[in-house]
Protein backbone atom coordinates (compact mmCIF):
# COMPACT_ATOMS: atom_id res chain seq x y z
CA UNK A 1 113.00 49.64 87.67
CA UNK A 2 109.17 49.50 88.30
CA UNK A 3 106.72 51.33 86.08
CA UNK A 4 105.80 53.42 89.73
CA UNK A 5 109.74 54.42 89.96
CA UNK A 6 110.47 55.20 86.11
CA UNK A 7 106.92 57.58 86.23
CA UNK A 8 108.48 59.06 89.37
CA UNK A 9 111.82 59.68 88.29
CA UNK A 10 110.45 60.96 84.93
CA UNK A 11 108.24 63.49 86.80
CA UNK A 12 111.30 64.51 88.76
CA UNK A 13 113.57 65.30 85.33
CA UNK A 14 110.85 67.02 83.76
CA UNK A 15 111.51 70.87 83.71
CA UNK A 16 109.16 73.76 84.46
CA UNK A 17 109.30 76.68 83.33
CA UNK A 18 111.16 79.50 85.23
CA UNK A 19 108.95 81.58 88.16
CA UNK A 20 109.48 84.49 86.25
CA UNK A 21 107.58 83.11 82.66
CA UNK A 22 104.68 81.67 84.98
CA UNK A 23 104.17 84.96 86.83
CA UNK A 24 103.96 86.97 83.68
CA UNK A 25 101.36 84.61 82.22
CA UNK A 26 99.55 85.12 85.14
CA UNK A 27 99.21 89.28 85.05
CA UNK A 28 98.71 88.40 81.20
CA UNK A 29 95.82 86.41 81.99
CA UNK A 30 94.54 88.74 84.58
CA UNK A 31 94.89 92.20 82.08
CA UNK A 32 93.79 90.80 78.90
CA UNK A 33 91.35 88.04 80.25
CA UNK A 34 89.83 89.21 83.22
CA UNK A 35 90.15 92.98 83.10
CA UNK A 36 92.11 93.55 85.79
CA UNK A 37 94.67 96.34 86.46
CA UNK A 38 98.47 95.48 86.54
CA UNK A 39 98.58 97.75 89.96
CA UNK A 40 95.69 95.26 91.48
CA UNK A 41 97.00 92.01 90.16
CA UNK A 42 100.72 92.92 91.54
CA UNK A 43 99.18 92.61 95.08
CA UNK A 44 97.80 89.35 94.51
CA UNK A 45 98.76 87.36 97.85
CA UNK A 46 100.18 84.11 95.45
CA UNK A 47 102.75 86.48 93.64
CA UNK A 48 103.57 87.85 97.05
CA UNK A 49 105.17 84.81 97.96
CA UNK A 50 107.86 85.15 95.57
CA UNK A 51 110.79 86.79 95.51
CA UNK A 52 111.11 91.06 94.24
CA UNK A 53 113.51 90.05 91.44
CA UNK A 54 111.17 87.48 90.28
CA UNK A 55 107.97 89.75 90.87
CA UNK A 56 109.72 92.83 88.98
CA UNK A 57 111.26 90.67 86.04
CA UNK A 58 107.80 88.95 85.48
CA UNK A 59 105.56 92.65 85.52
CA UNK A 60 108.50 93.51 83.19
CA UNK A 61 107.86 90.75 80.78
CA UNK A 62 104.67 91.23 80.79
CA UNK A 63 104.42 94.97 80.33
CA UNK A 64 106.63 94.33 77.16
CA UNK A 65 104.35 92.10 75.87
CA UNK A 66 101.32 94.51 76.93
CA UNK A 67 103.73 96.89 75.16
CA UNK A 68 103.24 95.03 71.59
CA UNK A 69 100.63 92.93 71.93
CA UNK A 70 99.56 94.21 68.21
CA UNK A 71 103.47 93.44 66.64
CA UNK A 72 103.08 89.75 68.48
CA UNK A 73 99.48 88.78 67.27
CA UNK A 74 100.63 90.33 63.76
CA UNK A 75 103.58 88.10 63.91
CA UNK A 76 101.61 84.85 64.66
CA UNK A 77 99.03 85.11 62.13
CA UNK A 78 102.03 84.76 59.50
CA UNK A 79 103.23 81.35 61.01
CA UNK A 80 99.46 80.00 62.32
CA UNK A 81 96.32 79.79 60.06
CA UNK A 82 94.20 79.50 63.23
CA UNK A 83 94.74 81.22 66.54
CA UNK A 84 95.13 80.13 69.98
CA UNK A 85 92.71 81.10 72.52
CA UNK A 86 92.44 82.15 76.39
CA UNK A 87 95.19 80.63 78.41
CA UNK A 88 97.32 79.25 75.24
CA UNK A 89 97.21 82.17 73.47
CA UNK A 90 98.62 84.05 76.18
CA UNK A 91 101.66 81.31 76.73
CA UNK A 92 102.31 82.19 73.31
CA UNK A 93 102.51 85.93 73.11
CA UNK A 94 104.76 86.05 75.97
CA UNK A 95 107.46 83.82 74.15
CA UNK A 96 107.07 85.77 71.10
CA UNK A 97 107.71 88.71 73.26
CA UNK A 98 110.17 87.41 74.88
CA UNK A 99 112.24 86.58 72.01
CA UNK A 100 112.13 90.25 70.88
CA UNK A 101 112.65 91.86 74.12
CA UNK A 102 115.27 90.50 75.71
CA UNK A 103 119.04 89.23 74.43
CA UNK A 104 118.77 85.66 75.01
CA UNK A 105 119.79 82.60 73.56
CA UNK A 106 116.91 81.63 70.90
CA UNK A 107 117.18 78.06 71.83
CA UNK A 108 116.59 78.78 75.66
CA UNK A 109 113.92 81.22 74.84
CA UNK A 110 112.00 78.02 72.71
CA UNK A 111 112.59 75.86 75.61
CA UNK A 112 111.23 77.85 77.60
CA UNK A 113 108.38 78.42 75.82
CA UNK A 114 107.16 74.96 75.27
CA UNK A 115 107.67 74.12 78.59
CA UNK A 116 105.42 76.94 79.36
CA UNK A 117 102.68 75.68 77.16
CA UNK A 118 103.17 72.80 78.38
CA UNK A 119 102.91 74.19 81.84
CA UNK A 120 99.59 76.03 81.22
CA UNK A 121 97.76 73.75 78.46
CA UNK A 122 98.49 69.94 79.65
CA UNK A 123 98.31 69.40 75.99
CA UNK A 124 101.50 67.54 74.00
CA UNK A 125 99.50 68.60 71.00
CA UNK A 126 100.01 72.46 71.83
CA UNK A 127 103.74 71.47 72.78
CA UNK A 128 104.50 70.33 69.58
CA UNK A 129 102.31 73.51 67.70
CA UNK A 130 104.76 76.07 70.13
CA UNK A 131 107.94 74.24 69.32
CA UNK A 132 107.43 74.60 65.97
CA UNK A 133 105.69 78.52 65.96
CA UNK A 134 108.06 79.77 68.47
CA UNK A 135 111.08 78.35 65.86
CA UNK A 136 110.05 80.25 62.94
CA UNK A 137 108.87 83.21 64.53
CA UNK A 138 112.74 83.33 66.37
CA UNK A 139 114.59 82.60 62.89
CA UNK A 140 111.79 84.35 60.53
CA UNK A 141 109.64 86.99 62.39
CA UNK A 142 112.30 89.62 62.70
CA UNK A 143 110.98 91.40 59.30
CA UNK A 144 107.22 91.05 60.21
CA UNK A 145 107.73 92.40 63.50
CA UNK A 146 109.30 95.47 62.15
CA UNK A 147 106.76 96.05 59.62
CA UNK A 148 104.14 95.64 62.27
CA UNK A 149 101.97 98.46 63.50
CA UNK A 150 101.96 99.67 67.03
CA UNK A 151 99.09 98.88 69.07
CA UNK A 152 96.00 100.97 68.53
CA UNK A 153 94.32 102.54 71.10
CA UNK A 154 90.35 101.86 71.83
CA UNK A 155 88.15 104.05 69.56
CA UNK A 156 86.14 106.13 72.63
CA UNK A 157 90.42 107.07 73.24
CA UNK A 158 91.32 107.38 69.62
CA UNK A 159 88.97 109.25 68.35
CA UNK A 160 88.61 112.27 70.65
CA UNK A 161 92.33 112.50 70.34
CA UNK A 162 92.40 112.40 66.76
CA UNK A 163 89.54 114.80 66.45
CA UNK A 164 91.82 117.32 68.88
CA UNK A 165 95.52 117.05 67.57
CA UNK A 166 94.79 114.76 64.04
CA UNK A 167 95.54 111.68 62.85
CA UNK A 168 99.52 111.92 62.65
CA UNK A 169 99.44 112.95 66.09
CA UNK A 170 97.37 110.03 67.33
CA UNK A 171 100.04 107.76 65.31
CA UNK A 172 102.97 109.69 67.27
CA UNK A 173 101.33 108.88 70.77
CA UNK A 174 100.58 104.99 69.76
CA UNK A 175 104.21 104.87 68.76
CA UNK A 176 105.36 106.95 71.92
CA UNK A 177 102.96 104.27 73.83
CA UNK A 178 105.32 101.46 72.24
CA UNK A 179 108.59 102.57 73.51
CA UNK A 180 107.78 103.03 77.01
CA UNK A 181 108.78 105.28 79.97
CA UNK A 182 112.33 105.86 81.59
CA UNK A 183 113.26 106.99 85.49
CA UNK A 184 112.49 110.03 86.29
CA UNK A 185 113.10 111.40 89.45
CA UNK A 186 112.44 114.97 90.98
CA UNK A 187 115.08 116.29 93.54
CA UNK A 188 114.70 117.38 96.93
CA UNK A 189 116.72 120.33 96.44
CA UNK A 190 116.50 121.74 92.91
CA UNK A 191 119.51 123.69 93.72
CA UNK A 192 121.62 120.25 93.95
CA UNK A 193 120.01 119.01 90.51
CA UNK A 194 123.27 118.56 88.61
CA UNK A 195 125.13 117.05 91.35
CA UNK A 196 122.48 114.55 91.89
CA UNK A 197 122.10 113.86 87.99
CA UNK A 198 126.59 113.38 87.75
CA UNK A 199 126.08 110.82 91.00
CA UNK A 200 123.09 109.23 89.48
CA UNK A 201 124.31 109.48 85.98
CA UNK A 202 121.45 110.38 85.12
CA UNK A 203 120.28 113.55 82.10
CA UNK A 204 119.08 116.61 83.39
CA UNK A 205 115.97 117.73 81.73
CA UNK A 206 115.03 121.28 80.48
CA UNK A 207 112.23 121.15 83.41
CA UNK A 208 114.52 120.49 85.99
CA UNK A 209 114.03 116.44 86.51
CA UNK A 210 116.66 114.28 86.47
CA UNK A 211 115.96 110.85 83.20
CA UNK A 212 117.51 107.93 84.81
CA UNK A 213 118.91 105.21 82.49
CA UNK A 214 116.29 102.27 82.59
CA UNK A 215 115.70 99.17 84.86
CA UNK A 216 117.72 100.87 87.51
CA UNK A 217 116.74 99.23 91.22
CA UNK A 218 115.64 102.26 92.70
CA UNK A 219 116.13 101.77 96.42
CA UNK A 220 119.90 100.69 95.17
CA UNK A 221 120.46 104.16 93.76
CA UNK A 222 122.78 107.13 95.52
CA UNK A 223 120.77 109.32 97.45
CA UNK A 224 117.78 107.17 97.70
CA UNK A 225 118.25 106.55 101.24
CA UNK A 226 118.92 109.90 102.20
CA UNK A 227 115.49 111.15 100.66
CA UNK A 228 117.60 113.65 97.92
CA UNK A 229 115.03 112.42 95.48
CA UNK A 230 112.04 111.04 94.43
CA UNK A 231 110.37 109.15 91.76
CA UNK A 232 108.37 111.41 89.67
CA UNK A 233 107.63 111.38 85.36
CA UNK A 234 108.76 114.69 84.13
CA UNK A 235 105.29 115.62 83.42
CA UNK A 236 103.78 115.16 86.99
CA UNK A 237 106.53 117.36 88.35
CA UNK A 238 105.57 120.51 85.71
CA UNK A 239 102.06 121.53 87.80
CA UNK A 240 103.08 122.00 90.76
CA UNK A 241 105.62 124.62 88.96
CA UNK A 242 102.94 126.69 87.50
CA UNK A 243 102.24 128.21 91.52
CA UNK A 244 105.63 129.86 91.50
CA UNK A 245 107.22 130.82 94.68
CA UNK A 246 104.88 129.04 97.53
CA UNK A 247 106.79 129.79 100.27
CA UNK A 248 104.88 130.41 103.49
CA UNK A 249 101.55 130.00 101.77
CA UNK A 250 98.91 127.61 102.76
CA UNK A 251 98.41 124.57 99.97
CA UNK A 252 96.11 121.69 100.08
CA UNK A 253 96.69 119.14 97.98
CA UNK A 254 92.65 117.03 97.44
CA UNK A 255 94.18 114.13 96.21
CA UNK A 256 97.88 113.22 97.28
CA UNK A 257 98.99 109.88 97.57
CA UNK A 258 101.62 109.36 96.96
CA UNK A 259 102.57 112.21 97.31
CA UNK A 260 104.96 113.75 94.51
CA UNK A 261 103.21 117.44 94.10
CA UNK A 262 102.89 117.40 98.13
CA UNK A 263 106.84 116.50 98.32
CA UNK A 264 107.25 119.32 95.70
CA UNK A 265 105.54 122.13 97.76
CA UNK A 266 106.56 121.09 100.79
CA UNK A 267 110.43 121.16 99.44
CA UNK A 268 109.58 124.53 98.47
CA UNK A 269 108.57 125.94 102.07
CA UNK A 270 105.06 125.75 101.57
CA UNK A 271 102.72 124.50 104.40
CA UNK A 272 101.05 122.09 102.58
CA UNK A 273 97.86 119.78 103.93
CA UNK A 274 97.88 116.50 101.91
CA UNK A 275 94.64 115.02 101.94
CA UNK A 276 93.68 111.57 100.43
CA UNK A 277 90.79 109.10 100.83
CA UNK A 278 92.68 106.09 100.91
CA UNK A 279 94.32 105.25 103.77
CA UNK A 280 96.77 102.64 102.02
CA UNK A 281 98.09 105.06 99.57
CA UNK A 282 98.88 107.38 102.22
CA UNK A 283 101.06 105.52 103.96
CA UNK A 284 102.95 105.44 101.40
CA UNK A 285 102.79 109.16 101.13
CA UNK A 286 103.47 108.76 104.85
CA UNK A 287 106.89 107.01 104.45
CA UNK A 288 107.48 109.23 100.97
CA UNK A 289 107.27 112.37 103.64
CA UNK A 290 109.34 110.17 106.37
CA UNK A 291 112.48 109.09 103.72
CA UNK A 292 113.04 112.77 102.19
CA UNK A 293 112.48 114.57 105.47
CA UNK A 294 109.74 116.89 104.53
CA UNK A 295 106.68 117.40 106.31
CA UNK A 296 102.87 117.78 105.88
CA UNK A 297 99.53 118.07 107.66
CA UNK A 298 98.16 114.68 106.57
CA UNK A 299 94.19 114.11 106.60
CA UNK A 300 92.45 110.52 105.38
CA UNK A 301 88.91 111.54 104.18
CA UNK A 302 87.07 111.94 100.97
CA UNK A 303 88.02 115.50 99.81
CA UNK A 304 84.79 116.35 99.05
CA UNK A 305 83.56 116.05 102.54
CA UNK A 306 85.91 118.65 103.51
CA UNK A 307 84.04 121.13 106.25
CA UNK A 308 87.00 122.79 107.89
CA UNK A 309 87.55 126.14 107.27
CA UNK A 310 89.28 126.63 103.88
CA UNK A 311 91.10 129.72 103.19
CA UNK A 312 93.77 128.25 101.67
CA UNK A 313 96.05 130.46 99.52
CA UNK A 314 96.04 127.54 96.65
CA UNK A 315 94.23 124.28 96.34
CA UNK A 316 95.80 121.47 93.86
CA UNK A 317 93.38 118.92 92.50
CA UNK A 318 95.21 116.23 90.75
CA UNK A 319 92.18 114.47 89.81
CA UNK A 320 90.92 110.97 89.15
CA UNK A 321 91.30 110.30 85.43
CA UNK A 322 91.48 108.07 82.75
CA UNK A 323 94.94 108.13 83.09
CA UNK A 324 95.27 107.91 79.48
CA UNK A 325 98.15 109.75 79.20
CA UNK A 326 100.10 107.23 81.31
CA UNK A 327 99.95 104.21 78.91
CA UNK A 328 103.54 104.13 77.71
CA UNK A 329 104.17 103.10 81.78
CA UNK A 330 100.93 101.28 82.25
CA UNK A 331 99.92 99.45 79.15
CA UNK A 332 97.24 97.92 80.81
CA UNK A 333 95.25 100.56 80.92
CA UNK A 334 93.48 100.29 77.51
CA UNK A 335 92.35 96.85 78.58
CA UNK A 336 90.90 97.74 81.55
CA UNK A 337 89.73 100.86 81.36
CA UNK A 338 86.38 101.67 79.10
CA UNK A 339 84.10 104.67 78.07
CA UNK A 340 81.86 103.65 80.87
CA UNK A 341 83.51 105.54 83.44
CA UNK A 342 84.49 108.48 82.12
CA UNK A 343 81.11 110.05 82.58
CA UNK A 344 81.52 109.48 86.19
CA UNK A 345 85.24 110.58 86.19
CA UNK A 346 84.25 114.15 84.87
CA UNK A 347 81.47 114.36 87.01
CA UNK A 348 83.67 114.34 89.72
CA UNK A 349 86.40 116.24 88.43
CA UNK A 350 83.63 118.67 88.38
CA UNK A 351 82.40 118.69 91.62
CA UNK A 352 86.48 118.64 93.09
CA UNK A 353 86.96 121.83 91.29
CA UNK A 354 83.83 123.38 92.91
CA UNK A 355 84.99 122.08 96.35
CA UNK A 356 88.49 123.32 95.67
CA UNK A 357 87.11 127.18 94.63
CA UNK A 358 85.21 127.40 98.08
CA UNK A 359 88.02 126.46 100.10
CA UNK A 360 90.39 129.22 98.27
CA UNK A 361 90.81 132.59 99.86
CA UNK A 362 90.60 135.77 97.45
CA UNK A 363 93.01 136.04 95.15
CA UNK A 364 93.92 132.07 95.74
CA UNK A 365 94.70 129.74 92.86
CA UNK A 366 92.97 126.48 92.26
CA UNK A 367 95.82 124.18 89.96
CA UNK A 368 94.30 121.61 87.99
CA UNK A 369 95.37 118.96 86.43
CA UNK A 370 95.20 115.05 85.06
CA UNK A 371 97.21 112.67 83.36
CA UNK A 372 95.07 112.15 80.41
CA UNK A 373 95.47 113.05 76.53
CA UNK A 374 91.33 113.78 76.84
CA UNK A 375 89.92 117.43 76.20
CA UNK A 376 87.02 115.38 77.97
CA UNK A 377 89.33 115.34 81.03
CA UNK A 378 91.33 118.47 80.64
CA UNK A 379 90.12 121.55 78.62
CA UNK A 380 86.64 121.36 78.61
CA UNK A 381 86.28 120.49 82.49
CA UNK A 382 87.84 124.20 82.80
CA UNK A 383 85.90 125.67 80.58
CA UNK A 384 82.91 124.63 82.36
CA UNK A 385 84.45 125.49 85.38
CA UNK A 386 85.31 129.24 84.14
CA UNK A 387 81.57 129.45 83.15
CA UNK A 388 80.10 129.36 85.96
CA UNK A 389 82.80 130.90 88.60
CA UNK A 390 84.08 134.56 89.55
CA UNK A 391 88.03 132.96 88.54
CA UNK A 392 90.03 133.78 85.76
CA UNK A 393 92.91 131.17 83.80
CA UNK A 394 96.98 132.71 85.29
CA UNK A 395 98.80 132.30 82.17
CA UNK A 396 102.01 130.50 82.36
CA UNK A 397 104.74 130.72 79.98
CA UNK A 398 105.78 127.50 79.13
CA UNK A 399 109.43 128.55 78.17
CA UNK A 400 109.58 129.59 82.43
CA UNK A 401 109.06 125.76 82.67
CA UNK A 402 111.82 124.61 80.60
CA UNK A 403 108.68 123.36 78.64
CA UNK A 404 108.13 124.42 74.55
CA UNK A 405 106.43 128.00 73.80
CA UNK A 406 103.93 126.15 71.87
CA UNK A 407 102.66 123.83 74.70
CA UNK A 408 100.47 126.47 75.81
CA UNK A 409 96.75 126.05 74.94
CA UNK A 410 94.22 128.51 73.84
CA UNK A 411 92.85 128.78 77.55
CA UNK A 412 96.20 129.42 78.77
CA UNK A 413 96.72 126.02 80.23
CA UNK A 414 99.40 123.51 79.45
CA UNK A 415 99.20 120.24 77.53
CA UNK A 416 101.96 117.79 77.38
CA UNK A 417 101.86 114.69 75.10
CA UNK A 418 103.84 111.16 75.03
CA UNK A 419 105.16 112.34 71.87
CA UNK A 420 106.53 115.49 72.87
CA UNK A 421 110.54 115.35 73.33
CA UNK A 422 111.44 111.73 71.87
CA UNK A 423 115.10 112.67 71.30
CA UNK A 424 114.80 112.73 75.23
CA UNK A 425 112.41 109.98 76.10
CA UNK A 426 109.13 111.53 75.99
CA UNK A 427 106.59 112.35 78.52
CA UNK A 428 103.25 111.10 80.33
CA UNK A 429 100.24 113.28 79.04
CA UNK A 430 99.59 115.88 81.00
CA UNK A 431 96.75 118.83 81.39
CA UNK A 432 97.46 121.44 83.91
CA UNK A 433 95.79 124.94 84.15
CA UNK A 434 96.37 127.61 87.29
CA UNK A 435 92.81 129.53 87.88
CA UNK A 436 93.11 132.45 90.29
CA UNK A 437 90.06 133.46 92.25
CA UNK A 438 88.94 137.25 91.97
């Protein structure tokens, strides 16, 4: 055989690693390299191509890793005296991850993670240094894993919530971060809750959701066709509570897509106008509305622009946040989110309130709310917002909610936390407050 054929037949034996390995060191590389949100890079046109199991295994992989990114560098340092950098560090923390998160054959798992390095390096050097890493780690790292800490949060986070709730609480919410988020889904009809939960198998929660075991296909699910439910965390479906019985009454909801709160008050007989300024996420809004059934007034412009005649009897503002209280579901969010913004972010959480208090009628109720664990965000937006307005904080008792007495905050709002409830699964952070117009 020629030196041309044996090259060519060599190249043809060689394996790659699987699609799912090389997509998840790509959002890797994308979150912790280039700052880019998992929600952006999943649209990228090159993952596209691939298949949804592939695409959904990979964002899973690499949300684990995300996830524990703290445990795995922790974990390395014991079996390396000198990290990795950029690309080949990244190869590496995903086989570390992998070989903790899923129940796989450790020699596969090694395999596959030199033929990743390989993949991603070109260096036999950085083969050999995997090999050998990713064997210890697999029949060694168990105990140093364990002993690990969870991953901290960034300091302009940390430290506000630390200075609100204390340091034990900050170390509940890191852990909470750790483990997670499960299915939840919100039903059409709350009357049918228990039926859907027994067909679903699913746990029906206090509040009235329904916690789905975890990596469930969703669109595979009973009912999901027939629009008797829809996905919504636990803690995004508590707000839209707090208005009571909205039936009849006019609602606009500023800032919609997707459209969960919307779906809530239009399930409830409300006649609700969902407005949103991108015209993307209201289409899916558009086919949320079209699978369940319901119906709503649907308007693409930037809420603030709003010169119509108002007069609505309550106004929800679900506004643009930090979202730090959705980390244990997005874990990219501390790397690509930083302090810069959140001056801006308030600022217009500001001005949305102010828009949302002229278009009330007397009497009418402005909810706010946002999923972030930030006073910044929360709190002290409505106590600026009391200051200066002729509207007055509508006390809610938690325990109405199926929520915990103590949940209640000194304005009479409600604050949820990621480590509220972890015999159930936790929660997304959550600030929501109900401010009636006199």
């Amino acid at each position: 055989m020629s030196g041309k054929r044996r090259a060519a037949a060599g190249a043809k034996a060689r394996k790659s690693p699987s699609i799912e390995r090389m997509l998840a060191a790509e959002l890797l590389d994308g979150v912790v390299i280039e700052g880019v949100p998992l929600s952006i890079l999943a649209e990228w046109p090159r993952l596209a191509k691939f298949e949804p199991q592939d695409r959904a295994a990979a964002m899973r992989l690499a949300k684990f890793a995300l996830r524990h990114l703290n445990r795995i560098d922790s974990v390395l340092s014991v079996f390396m005296s000198k990290p990795l950098k950029g690309r080949a560090k990244n190869s590496l923390r995903l086989s570390v991850a992998e070989i903790f998160c899923h129940d796989r054959a450790i020699y596969a798992v090694v395999d596959q993670g030199v033929m990743l390095m390989g993949e991603r390096s070109g260096s036999r050097k950085l083969n050999g240094l995997a090999n050998a890493v990713l064997r210890q780690v697999a029949t060694e790292g168990r105990m140093h894993w364990t002993s690990a800490a969870a991953n901290r949060l960034p300091k302009w986070m940390s430290a506000p919530i630390k200075n609100q709730f204390g340091g034990k609480v900050l170390k509940a919410i890191e852990a909470a971060h750790e483990n997670g988020a499960p299915l939840d889904v919100t039903p059409s009809d709350p009357g049918s809750a228990e039926e859907i939960a027994l067909r679903l198998c699913g746990e029906l929660l206090p509040t009235g959701s329904i916690r789905m075991p975890r990596n469930r296909m969703v669109s595979n699910l009973p009912g999901y066709e027939e629009g008797r439910w829809w996905v919504q965390d636990m803690a995004a479906a508590v707000p839209a509570r707090m208005l009571g019985d909205v039936s009849g009454k006019r609602i606009l909801d500023m800032c919609a897509a997707p459209g969960g709160k919307t779906m809530q008050l239009a399930s409830s007989g409300a006649n609700v106008t969902a407005c949103d300024i991108s015209a993307a996420r209201l289409e899916l809004l558009k086919a949320n509305l079209k699978r369940t059934g319901l119906s709503a007034d649907i308007v693409e412009m930037d809420a603030l622009k709003w010169s119509r005649c108002g007069n609505f009897d309550a106004v929800v503002v679900d506004a643009p946040c930090s979202s730090s209280g959705t980390i244990r579901r997005n874990p990219d969010i501390p790397f690509v989110r930083d302090e810069k913004s959140l001056g801006e972010l308030t600022s217009l959480q500001d001005r949305l309130l102010e828009k949302a208090f002229e278009l009330l009628k007397p009497g009418g109720v402005v909810l706010y709310c946002t999923c972030s664990l930030l006073a910044e965000e929360g709190e002290l937006r409505v106590e600026k917002f009391l200051s200066s307005r002729e509207i007055a904080v509508k006390r809610i008792d938690p325990v109405h909610l199926g929520l915990e007495k103590d949940w209640q905050t000194a304005d009479g709002g409600i604050r949820l936390r990621p480590d509220y409830w972890p015999e159930l699964g936790g929660m997304d952070g959550f600030y929501s407050a109900a401010l009636a117009k006199i």
